[in-house]
Protein backbone atom coordinates (compact mmCIF):
# COMPACT_ATOMS: atom_id res chain seq x y z
CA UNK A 1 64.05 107.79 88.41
CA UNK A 2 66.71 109.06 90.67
CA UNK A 3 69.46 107.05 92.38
CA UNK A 4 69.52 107.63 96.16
CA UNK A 5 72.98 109.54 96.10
CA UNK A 6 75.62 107.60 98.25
CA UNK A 7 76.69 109.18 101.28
CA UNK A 8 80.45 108.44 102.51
CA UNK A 9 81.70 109.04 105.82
CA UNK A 10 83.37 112.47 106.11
CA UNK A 11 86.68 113.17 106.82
CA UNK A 12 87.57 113.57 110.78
CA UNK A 13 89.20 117.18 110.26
CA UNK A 14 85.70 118.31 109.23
CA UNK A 15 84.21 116.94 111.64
CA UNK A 16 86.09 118.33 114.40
CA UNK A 17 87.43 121.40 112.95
CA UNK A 18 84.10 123.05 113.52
CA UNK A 19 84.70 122.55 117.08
CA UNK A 20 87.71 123.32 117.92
CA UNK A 21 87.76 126.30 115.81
CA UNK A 22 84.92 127.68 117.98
CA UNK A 23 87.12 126.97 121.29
CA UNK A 24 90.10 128.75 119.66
CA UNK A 25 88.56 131.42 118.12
CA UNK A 26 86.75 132.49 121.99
CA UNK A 27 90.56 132.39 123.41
CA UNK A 28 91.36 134.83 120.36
CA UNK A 29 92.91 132.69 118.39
CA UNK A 30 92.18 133.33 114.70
CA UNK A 31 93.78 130.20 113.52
CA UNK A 32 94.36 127.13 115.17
CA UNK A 33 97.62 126.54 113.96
CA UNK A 34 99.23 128.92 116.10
CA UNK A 35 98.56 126.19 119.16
CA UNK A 36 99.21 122.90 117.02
CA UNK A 37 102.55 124.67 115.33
CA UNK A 38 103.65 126.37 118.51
CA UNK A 39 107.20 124.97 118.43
CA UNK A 40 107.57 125.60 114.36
CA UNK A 41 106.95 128.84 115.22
CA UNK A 42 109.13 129.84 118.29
CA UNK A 43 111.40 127.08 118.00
CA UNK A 44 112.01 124.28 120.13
CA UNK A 45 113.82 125.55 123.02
CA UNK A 46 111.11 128.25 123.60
CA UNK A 47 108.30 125.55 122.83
CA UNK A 48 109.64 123.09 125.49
CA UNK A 49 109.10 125.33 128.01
CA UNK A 50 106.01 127.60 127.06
CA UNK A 51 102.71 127.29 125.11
CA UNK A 52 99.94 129.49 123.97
CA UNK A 53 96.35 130.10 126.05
CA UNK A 54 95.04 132.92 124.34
CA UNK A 55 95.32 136.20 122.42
CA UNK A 56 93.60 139.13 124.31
CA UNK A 57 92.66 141.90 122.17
CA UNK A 58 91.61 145.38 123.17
CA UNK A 59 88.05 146.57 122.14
CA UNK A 60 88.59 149.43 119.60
CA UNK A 61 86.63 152.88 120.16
CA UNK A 62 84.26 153.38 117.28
CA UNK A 63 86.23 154.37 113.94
CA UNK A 64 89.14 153.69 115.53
CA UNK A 65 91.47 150.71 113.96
CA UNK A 66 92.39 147.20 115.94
CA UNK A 67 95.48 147.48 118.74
CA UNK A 68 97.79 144.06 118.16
CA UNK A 69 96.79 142.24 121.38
CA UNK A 70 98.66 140.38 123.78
CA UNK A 71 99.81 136.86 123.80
CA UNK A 72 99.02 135.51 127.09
CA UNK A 73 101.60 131.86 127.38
CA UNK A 74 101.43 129.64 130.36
CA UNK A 75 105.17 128.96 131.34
CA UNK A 76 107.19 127.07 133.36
CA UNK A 77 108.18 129.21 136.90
CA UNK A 78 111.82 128.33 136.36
CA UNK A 79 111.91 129.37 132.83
CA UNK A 80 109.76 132.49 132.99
CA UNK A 81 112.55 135.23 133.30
CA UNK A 82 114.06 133.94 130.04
CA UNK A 83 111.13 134.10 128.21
CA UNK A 84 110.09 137.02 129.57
CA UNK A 85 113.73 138.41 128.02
CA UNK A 86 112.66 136.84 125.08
CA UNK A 87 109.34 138.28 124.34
CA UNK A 88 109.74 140.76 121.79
CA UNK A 89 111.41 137.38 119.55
CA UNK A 90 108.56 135.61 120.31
CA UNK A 91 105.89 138.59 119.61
CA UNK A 92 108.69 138.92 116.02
CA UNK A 93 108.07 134.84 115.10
CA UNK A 94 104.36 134.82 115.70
CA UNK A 95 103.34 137.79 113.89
CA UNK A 96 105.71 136.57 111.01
CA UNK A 97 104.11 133.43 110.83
CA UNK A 98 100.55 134.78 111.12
CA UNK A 99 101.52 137.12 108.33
CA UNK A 100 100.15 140.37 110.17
CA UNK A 101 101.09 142.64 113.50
CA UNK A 102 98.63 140.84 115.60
CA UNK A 103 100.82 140.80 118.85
CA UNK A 104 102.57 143.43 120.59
CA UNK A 105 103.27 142.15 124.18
CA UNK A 106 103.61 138.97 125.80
CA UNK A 107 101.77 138.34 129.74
CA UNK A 108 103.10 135.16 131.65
CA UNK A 109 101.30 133.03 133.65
CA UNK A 110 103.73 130.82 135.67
CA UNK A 111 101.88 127.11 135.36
CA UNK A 112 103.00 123.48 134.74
CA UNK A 113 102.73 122.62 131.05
CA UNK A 114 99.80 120.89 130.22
CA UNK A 115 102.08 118.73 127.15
CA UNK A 116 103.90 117.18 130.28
CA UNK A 117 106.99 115.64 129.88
CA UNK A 118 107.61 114.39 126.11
CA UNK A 119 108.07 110.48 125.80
CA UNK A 120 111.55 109.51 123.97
CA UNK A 121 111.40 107.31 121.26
CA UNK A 122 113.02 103.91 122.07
CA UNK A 123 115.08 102.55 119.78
CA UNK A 124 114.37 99.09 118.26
CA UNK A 125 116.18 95.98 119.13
CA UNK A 126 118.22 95.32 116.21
CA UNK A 127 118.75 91.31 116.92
CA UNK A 128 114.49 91.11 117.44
CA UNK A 129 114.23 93.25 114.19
CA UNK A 130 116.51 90.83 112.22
CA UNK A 131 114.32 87.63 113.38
CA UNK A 132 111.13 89.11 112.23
CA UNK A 133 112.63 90.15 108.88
CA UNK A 134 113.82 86.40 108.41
CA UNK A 135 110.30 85.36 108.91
CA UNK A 136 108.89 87.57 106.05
CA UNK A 137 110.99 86.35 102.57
CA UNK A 138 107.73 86.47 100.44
CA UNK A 139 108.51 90.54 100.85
CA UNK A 140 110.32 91.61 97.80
CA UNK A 141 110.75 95.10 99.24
CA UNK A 142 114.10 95.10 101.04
CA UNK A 143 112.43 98.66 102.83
CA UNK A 144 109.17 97.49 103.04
CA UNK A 145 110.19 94.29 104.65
CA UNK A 146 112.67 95.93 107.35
CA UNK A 147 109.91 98.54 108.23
CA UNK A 148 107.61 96.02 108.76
CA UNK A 149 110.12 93.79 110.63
CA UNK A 150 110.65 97.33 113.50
CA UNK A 151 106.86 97.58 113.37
CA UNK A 152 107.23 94.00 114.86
CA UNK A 153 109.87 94.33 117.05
CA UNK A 154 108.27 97.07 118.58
CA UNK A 155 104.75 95.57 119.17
CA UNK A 156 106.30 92.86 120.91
CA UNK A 157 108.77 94.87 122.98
CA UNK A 158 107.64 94.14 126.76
């Protein structure tokens, strides 16, 4: 006789990959990566103030092989001349990354950022951090403890 076999709950990135790599792949993305790595890939200064929609790719005639297509990027208005200036480095970094010419020009579409602004990290209050760590001597791990002890200090932070 045959043991039911045990299921186990699956891994969120299958789950959802499915999905989103349907929504990417209809803004002619072939890989998601190229929105969730953006500012690997251009760098952070170009990052902070752009970010991929889609890739729009020409039909080819029959027989005929596949034109690169063009990165459309929505962009902030006051930093759209200088990446505009910047394109052909951008076109450069994504095509190196993707490991293939599959961009040749760059269109701008002058639009808030959807990313907003980016929160800063707050630091930890040192004197809070040292009170929690006190609390904790069963912790043999001097690192362990200490993380644990900022972990604290931040939960409690008003």
């Amino acid at each position: 006789m045959n043991k039911p076999k045990r299921t186990f709950a699956k891994p969120l990135r299958e789950l959802v990959g499915k999905v989103i790599g349907e929504t990417f792949s209809r803004q002619g993305f072939a890989s998601a990566e190229l929105v969730t790595r953006w500012p690997e890939i251009v760098g952070a200064e170009i990052a902070a103030h752009s970010e991929p929609v889609k890739i729009q790719w020409v039909r080819p005639a029959d027989g005929e092989e596949r034109e690169p297509g063009t990165l459309v990027l929505r962009v902030d208005g006051p930093a759209a001349i200088e990446i505009q200036h910047l394109a052909n480095v951008i076109c450069d970094r994504v095509n190196r990354f993707l490991g293939w010419r599959a961009v040749a020009r760059v269109a701008l579409r002058q639009a808030p950022l959807r990313h907003g602004a980016r929160k800063v990290a707050r630091s930890s209050d040192p004197v809070a951090t040292a009170r929690i760590a006190a609390t904790m001597p069963n912790i043999a791990d001097d690192d362990l403890r200490q993380a644990l002890a900022r972990l604290g200090a931040a939960i409690k932070r008003p």
